[in-house]
PDB file of N, CA and C in Angstrom:
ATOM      1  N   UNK A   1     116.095 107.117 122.011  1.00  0.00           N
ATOM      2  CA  UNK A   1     116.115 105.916 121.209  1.00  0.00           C
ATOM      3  C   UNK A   1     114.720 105.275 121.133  1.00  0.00           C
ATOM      4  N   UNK A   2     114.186 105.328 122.181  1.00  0.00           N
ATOM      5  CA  UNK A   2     112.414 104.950 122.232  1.00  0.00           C
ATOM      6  C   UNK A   2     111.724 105.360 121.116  1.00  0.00           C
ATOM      7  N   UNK A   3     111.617 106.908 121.148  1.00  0.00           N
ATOM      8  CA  UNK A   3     111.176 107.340 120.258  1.00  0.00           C
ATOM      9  C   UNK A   3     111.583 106.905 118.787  1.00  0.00           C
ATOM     10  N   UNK A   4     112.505 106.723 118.254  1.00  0.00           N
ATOM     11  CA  UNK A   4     113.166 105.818 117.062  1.00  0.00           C
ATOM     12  C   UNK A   4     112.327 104.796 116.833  1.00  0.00           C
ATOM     13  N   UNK A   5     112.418 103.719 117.792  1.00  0.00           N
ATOM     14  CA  UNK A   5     111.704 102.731 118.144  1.00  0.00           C
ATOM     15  C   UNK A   5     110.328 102.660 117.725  1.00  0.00           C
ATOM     16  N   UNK A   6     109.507 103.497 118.190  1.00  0.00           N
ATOM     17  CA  UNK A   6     108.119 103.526 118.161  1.00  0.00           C
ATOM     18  C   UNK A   6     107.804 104.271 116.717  1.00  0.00           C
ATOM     19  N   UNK A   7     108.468 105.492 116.392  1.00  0.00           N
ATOM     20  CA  UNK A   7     108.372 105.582 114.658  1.00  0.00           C
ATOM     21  C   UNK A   7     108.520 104.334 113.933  1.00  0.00           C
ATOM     22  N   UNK A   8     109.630 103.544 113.858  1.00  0.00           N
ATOM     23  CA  UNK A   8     109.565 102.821 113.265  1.00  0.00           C
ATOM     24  C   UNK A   8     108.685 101.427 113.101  1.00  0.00           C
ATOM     25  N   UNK A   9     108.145 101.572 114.506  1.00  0.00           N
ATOM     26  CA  UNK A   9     107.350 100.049 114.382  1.00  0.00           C
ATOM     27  C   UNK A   9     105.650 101.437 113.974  1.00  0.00           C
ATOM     28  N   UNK A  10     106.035 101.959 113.994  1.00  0.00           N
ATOM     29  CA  UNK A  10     104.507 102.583 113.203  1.00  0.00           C
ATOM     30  C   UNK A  10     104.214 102.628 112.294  1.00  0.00           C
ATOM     31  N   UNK A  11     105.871 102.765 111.491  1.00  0.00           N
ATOM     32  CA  UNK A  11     106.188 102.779 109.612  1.00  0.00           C
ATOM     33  C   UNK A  11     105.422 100.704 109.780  1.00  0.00           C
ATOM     34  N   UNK A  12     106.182 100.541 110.187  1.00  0.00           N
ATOM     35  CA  UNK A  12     105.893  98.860 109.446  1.00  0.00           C
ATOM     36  C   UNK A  12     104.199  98.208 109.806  1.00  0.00           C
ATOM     37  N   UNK A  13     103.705  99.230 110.610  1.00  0.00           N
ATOM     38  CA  UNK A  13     102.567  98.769 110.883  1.00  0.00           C
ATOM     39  C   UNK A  13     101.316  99.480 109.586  1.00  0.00           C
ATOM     40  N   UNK A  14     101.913 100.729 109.808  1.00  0.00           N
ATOM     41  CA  UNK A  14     101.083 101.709 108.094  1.00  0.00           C
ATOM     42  C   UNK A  14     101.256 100.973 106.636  1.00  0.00           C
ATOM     43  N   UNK A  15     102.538 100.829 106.394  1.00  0.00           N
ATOM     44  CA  UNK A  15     103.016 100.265 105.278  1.00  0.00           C
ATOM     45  C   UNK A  15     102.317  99.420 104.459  1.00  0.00           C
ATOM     46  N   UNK A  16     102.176  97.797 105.137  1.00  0.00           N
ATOM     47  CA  UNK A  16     101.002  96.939 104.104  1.00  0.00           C
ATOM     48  C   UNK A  16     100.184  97.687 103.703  1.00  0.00           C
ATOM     49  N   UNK A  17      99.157  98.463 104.593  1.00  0.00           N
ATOM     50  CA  UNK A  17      98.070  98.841 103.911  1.00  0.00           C
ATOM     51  C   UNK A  17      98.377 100.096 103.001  1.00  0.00           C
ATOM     52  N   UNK A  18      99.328 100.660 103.026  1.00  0.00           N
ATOM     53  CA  UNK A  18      99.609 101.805 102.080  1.00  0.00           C
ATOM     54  C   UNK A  18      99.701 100.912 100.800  1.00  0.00           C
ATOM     55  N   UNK A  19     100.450  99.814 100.313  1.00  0.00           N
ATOM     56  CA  UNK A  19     100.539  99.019  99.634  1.00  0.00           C
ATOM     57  C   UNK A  19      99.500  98.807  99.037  1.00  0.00           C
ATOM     58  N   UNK A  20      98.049  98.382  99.655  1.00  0.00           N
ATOM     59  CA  UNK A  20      96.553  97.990  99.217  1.00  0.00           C
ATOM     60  C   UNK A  20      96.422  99.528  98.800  1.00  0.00           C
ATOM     61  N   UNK A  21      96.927 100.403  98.838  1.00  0.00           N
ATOM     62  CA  UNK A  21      96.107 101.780  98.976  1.00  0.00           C
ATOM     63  C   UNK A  21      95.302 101.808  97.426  1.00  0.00           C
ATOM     64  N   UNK A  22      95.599 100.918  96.236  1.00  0.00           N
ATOM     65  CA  UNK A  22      95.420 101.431  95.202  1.00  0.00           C
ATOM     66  C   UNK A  22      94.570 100.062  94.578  1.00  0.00           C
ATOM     67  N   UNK A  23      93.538 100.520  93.348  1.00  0.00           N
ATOM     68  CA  UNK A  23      92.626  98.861  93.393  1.00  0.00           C
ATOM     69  C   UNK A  23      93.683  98.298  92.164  1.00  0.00           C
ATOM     70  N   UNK A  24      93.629  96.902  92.413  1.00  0.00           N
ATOM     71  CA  UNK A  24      94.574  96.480  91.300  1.00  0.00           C
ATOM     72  C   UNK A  24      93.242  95.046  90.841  1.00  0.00           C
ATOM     73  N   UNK A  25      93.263  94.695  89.991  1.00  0.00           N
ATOM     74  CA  UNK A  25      92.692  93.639  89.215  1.00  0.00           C
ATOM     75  C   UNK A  25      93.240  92.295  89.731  1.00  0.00           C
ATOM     76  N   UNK A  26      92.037  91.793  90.652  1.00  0.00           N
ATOM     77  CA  UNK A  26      91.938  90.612  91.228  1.00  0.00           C
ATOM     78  C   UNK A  26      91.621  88.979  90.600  1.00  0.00           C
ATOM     79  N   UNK A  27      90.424  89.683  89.563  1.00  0.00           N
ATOM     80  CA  UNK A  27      89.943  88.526  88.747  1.00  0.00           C
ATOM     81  C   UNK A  27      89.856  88.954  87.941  1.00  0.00           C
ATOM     82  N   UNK A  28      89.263  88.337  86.678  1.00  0.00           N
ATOM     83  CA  UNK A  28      88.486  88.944  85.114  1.00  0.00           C
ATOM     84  C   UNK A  28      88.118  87.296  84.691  1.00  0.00           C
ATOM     85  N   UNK A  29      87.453  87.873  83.832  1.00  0.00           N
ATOM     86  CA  UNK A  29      86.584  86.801  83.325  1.00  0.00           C
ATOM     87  C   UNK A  29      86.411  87.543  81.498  1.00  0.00           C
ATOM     88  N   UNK A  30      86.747  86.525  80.621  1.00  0.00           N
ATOM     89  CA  UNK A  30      88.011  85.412  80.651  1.00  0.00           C
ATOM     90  C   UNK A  30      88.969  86.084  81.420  1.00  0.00           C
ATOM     91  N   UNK A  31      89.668  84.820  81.838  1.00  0.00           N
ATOM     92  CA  UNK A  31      90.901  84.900  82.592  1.00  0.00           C
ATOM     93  C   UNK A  31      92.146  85.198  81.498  1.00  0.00           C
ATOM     94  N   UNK A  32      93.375  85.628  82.078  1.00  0.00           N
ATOM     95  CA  UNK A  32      94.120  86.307  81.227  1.00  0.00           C
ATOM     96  C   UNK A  32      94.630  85.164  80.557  1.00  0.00           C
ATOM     97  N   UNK A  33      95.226  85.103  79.359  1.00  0.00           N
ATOM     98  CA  UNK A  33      95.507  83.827  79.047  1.00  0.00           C
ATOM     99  C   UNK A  33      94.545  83.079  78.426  1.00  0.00           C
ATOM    100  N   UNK A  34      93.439  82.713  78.885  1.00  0.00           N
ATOM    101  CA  UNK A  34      92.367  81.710  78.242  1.00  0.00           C
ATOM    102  C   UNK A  34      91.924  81.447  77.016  1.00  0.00           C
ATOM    103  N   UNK A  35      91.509  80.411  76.802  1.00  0.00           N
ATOM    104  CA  UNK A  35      90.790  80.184  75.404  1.00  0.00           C
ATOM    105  C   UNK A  35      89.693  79.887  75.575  1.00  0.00           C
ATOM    106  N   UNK A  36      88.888  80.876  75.203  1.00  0.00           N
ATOM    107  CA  UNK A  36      87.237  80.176  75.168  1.00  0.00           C
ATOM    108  C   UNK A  36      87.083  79.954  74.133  1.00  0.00           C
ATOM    109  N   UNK A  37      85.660  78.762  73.734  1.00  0.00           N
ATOM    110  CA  UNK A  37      84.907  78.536  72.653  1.00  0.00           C
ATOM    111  C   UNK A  37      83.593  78.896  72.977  1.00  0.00           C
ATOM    112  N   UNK A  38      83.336  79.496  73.915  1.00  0.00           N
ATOM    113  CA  UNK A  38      81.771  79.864  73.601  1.00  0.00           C
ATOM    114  C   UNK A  38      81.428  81.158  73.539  1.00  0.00           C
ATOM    115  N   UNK A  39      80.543  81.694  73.277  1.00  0.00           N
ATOM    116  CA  UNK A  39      79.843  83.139  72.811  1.00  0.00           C
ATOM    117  C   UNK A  39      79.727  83.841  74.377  1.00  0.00           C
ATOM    118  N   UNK A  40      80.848  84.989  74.323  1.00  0.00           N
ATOM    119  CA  UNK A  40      80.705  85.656  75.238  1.00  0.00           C
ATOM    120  C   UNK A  40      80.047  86.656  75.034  1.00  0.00           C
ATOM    121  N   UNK A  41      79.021  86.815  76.464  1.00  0.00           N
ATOM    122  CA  UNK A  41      77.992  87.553  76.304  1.00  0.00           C
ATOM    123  C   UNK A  41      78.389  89.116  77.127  1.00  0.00           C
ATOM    124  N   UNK A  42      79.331  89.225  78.268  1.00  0.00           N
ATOM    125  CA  UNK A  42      80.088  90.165  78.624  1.00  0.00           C
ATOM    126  C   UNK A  42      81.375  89.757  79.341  1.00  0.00           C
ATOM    127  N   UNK A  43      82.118  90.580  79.442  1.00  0.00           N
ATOM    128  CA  UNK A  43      83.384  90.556  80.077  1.00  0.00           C
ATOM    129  C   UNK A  43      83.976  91.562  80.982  1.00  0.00           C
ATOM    130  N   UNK A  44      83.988  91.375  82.346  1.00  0.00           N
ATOM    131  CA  UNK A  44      84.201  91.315  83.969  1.00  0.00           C
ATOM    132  C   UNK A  44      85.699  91.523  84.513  1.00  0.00           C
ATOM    133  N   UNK A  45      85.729  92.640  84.785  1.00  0.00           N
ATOM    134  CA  UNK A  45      86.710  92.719  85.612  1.00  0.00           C
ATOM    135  C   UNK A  45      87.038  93.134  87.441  1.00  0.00           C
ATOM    136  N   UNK A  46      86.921  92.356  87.888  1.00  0.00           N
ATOM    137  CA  UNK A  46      86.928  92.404  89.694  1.00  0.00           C
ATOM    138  C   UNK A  46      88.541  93.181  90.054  1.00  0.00           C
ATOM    139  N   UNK A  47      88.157  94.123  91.108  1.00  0.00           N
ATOM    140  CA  UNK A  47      89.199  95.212  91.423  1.00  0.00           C
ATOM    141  C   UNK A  47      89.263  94.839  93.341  1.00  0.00           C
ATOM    142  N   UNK A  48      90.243  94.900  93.424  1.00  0.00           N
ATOM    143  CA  UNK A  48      90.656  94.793  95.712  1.00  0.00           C
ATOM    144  C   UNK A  48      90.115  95.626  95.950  1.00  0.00           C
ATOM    145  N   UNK A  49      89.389  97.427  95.646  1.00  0.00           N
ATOM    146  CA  UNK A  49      88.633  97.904  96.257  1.00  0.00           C
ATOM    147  C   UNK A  49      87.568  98.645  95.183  1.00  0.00           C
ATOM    148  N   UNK A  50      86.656  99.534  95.650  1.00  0.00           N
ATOM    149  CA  UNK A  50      85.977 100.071  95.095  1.00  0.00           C
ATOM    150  C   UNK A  50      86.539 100.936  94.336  1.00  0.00           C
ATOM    151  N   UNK A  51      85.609 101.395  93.303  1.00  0.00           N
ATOM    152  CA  UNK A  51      85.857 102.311  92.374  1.00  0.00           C
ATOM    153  C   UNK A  51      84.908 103.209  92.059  1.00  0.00           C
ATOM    154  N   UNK A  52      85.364 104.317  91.402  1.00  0.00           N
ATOM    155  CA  UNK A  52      84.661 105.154  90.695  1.00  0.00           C
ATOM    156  C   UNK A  52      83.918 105.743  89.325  1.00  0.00           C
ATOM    157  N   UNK A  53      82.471 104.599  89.081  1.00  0.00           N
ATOM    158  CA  UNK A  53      81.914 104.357  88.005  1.00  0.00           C
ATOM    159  C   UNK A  53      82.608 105.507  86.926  1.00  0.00           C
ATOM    160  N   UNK A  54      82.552 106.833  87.698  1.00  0.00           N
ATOM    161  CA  UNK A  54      82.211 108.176  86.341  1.00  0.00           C
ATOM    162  C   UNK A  54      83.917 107.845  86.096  1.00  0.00           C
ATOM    163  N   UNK A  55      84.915 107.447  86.441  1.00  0.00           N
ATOM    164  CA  UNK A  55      86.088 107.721  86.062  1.00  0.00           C
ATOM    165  C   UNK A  55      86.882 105.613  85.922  1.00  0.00           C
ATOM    166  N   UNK A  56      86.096 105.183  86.085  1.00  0.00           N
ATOM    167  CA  UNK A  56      87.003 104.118  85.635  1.00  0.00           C
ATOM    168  C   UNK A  56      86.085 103.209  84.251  1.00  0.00           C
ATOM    169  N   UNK A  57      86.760 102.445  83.811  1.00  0.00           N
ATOM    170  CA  UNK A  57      87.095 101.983  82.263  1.00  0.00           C
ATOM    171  C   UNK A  57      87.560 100.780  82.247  1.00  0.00           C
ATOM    172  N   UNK A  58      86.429 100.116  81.075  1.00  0.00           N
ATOM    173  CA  UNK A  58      86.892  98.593  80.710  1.00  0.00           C
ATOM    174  C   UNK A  58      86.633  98.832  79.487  1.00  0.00           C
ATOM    175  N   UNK A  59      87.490  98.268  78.291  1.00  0.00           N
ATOM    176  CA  UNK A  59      87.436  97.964  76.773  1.00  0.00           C
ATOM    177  C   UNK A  59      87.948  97.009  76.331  1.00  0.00           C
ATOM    178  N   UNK A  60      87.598  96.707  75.430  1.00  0.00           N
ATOM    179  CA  UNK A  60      87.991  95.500  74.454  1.00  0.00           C
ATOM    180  C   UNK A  60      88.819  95.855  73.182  1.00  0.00           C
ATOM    181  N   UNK A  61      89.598  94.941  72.918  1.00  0.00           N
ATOM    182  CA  UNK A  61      90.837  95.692  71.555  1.00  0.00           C
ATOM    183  C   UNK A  61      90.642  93.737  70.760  1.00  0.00           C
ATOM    184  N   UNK A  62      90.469  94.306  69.342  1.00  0.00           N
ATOM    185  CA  UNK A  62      90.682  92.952  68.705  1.00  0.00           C
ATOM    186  C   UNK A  62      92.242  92.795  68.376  1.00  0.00           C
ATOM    187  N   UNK A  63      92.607  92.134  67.697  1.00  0.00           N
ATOM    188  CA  UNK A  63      93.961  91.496  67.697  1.00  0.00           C
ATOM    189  C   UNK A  63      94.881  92.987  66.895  1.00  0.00           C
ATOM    190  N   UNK A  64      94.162  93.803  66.153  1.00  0.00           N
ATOM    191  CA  UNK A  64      95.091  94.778  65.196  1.00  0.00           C
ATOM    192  C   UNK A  64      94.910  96.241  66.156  1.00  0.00           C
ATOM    193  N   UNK A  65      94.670  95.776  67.446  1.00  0.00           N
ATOM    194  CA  UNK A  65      94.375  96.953  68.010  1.00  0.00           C
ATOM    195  C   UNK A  65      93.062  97.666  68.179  1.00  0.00           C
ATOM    196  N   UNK A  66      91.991  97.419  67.188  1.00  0.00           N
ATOM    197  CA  UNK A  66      90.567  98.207  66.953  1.00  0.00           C
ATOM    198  C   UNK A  66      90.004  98.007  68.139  1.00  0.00           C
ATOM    199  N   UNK A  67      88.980  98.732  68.718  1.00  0.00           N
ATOM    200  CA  UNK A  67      87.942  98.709  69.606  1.00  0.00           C
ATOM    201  C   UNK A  67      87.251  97.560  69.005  1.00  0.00           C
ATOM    202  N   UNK A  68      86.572  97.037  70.144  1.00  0.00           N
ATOM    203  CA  UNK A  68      85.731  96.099  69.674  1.00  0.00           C
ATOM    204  C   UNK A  68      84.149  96.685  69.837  1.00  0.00           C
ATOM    205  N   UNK A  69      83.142  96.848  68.823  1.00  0.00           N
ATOM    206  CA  UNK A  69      81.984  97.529  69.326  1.00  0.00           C
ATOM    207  C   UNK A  69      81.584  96.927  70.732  1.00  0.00           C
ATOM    208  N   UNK A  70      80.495  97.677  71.274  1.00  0.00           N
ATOM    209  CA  UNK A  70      79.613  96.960  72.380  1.00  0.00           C
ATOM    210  C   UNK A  70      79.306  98.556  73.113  1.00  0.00           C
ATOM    211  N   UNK A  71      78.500  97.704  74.163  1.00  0.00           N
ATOM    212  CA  UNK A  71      78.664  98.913  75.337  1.00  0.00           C
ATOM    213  C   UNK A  71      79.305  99.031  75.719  1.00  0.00           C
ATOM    214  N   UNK A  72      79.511 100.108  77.103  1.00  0.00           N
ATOM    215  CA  UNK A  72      79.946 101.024  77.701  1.00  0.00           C
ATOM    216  C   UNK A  72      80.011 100.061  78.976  1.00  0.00           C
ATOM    217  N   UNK A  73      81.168 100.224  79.199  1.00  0.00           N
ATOM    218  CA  UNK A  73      81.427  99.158  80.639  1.00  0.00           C
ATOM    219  C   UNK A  73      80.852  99.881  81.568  1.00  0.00           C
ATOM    220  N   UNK A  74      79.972  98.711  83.003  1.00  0.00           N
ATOM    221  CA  UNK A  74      79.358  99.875  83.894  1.00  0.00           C
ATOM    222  C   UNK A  74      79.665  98.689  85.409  1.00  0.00           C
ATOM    223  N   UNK A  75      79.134  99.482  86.459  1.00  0.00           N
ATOM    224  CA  UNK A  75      79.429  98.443  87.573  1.00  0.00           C
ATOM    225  C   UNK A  75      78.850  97.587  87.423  1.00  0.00           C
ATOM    226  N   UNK A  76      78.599  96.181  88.057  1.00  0.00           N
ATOM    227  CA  UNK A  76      78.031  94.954  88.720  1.00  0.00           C
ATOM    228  C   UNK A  76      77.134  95.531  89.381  1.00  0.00           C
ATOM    229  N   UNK A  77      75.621  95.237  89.484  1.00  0.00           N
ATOM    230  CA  UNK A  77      75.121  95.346  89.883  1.00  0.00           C
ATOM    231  C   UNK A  77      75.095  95.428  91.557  1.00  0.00           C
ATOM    232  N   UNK A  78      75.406  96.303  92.931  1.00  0.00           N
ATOM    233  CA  UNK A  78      75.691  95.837  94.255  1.00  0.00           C
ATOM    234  C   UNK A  78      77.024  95.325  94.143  1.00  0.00           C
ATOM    235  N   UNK A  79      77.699  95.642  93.250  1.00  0.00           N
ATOM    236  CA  UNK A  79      79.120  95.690  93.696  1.00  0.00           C
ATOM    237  C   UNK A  79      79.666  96.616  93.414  1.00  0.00           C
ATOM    238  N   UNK A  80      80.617  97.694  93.459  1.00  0.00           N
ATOM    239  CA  UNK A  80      81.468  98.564  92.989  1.00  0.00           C
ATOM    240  C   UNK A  80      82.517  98.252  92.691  1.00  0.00           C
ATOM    241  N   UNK A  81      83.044  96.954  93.104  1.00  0.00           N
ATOM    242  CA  UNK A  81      84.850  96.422  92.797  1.00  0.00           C
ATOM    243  C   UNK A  81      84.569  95.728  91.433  1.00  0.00           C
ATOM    244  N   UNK A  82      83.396  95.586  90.757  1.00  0.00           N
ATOM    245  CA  UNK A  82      83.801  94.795  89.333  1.00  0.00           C
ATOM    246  C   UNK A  82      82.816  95.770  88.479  1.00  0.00           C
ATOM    247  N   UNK A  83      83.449  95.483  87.332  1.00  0.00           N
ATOM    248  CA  UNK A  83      83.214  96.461  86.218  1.00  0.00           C
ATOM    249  C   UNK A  83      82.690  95.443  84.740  1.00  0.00           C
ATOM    250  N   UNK A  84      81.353  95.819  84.511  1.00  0.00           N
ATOM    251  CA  UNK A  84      81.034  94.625  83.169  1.00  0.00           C
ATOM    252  C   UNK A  84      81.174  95.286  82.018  1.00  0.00           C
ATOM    253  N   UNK A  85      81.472  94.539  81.262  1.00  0.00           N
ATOM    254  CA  UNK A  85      81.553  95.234  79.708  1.00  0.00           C
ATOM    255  C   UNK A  85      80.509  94.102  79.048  1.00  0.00           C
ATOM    256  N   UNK A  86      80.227  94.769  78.572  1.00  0.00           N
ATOM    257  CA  UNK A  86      79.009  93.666  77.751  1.00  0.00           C
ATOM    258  C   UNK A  86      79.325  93.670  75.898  1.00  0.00           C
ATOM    259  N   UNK A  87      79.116  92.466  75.792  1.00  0.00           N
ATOM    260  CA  UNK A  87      79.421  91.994  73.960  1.00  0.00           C
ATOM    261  C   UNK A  87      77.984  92.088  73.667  1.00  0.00           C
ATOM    262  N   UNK A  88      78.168  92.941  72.265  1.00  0.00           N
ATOM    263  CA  UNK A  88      76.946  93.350  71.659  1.00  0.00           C
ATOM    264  C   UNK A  88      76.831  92.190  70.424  1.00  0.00           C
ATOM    265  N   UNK A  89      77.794  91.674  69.411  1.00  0.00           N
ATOM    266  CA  UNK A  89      77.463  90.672  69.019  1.00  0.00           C
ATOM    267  C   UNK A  89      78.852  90.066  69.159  1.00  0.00           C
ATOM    268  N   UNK A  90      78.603  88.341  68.740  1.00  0.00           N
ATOM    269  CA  UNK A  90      79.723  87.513  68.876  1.00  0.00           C
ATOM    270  C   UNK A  90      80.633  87.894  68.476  1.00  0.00           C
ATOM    271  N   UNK A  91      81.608  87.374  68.946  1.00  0.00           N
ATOM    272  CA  UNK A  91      83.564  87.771  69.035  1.00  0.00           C
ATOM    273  C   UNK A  91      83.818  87.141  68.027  1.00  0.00           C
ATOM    274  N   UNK A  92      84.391  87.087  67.173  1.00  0.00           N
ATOM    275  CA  UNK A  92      84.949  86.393  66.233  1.00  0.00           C
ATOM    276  C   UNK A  92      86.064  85.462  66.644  1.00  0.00           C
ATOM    277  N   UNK A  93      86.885  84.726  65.971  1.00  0.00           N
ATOM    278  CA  UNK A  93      87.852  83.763  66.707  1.00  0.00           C
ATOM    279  C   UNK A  93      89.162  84.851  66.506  1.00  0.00           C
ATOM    280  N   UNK A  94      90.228  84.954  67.094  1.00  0.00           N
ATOM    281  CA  UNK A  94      91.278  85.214  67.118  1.00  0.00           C
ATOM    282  C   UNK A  94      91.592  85.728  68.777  1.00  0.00           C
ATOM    283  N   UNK A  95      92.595  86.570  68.570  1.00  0.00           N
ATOM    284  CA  UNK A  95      93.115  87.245  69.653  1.00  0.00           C
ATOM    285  C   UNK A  95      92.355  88.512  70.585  1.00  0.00           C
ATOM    286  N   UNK A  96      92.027  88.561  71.896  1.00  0.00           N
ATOM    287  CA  UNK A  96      91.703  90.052  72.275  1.00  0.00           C
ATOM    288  C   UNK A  96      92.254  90.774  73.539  1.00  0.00           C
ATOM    289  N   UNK A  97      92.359  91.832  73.665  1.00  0.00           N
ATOM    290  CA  UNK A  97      93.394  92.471  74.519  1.00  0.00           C
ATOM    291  C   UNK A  97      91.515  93.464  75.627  1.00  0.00           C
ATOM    292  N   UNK A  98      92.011  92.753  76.998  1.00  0.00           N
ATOM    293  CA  UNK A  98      90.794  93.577  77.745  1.00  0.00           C
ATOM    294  C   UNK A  98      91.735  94.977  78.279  1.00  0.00           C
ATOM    295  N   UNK A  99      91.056  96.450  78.322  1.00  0.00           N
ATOM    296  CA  UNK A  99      92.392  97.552  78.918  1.00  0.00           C
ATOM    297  C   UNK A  99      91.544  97.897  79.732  1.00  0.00           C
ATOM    298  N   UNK A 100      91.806  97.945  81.078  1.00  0.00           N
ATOM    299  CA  UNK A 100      91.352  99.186  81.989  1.00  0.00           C
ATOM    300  C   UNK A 100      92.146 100.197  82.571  1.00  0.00           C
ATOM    301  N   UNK A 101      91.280 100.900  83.223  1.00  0.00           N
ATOM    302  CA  UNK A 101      91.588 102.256  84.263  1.00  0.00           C
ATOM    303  C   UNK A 101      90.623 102.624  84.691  1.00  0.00           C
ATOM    304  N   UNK A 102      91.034 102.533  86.044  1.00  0.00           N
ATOM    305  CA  UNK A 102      90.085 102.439  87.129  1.00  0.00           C
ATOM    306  C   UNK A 102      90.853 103.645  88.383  1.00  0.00           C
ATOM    307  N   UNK A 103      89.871 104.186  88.737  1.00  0.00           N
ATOM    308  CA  UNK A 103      90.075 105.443  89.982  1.00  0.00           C
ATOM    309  C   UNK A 103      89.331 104.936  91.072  1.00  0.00           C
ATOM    310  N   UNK A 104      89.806 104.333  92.167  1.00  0.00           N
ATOM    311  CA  UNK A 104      89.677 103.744  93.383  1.00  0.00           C
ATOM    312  C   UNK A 104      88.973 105.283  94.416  1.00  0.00           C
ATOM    313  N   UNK A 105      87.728 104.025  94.861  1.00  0.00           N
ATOM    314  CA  UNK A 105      87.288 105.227  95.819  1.00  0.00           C
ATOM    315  C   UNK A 105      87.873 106.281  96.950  1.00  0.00           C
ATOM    316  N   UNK A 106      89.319 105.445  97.061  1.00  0.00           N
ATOM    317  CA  UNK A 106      90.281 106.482  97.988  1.00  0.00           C
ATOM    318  C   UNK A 106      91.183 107.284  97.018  1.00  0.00           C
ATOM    319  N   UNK A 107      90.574 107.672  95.754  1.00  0.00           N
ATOM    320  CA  UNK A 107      91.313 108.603  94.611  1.00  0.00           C
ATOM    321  C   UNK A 107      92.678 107.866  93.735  1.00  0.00           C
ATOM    322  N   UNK A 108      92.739 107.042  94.080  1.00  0.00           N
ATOM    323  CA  UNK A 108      94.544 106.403  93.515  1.00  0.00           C
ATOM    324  C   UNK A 108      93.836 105.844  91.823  1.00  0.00           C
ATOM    325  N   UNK A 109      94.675 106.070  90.776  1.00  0.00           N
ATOM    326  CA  UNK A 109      94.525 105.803  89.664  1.00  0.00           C
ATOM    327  C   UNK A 109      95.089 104.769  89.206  1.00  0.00           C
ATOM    328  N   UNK A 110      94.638 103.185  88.802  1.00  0.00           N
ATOM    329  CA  UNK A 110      95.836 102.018  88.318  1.00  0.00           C
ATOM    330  C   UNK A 110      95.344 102.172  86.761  1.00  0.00           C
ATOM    331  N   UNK A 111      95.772 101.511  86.054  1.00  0.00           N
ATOM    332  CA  UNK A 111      95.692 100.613  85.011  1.00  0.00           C
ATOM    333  C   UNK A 111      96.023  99.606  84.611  1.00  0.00           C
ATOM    334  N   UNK A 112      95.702  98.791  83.498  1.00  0.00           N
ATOM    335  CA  UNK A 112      96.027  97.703  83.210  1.00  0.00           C
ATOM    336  C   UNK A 112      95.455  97.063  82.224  1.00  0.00           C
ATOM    337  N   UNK A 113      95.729  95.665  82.066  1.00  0.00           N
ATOM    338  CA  UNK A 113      95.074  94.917  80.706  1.00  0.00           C
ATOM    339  C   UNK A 113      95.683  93.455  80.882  1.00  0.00           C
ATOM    340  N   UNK A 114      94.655  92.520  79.960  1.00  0.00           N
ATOM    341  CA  UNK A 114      94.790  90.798  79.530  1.00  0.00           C
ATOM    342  C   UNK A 114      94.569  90.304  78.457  1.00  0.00           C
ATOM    343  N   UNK A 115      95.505  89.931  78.208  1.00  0.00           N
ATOM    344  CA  UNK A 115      94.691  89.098  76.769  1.00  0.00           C
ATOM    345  C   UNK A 115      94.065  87.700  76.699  1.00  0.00           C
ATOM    346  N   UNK A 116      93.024  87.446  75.815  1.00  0.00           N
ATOM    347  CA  UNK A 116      92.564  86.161  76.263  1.00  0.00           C
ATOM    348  C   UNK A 116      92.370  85.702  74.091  1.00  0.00           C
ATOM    349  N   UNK A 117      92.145  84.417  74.314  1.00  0.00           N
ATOM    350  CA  UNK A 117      91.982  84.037  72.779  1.00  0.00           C
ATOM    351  C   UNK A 117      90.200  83.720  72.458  1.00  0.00           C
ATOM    352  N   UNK A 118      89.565  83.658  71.745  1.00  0.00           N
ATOM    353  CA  UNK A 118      88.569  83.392  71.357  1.00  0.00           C
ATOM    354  C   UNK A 118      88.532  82.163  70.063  1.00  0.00           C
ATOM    355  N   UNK A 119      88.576  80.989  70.414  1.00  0.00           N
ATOM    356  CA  UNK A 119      88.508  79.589  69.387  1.00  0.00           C
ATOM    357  C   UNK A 119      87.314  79.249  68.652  1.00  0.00           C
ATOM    358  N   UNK A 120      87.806  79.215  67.679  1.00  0.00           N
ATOM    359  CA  UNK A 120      86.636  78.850  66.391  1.00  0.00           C
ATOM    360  C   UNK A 120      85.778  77.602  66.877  1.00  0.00           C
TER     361      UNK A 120
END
């Protein structure tokens, strides 16, 4: 029965962190939801762990779905958990959808996305 015992308090001790095992989107900038009025110059997404520049991904979608031009999302400078996308010219006002996918330095693959508004 010991043995029972001690498996199981090993499961509950592994577990949380199996949970973290994968990076999930902590912050972004705009925030999901938001309305800005000013001229965004790039847009940021912060991840719970590191990632893997050659395999993870930030884009921009305008309201009908299109890519939005710009660059090529790349790390933060000295950080690996956030990912910048940079606006090549001003956003126009309406709706925009941010999408990522991101491959965490311990290999686990998430994805995801936010929408934020852009005000005239």
């Amino acid at each position: 029965m010991s043995r029972r015992v001690a498996l199981a308090a090993a499961l509950i001790a592994v577990l949380p962190h199996m949970a973290w095992a994968h990076a999930h989107l902590k912050q972004s900038n705009p925030a999901k939801g938001a309305e800005v009025q000013v001229a965004l110059t790039q847009v940021t997404a912060s991840f719970t762990e590191g990632l893997e520049p050659a395999f993870s991904s930030l884009a921009l979608f305008d309201a009908a779905g299109k890519p939005v031009d710009g660059s090529k999302a790349a790390p933060a400078p000295g950080d690996d958990k956030t990912l910048v996308l940079p606006i090549a010219k001003p956003l126009a006002a309406g709706a925009y959808t941010a999408k990522w996918h991101v491959l965490s330095k311990d290999g686990h693959k998430t994805q995801g996305g936010w929408s934020f508004t852009v005000k005239p």
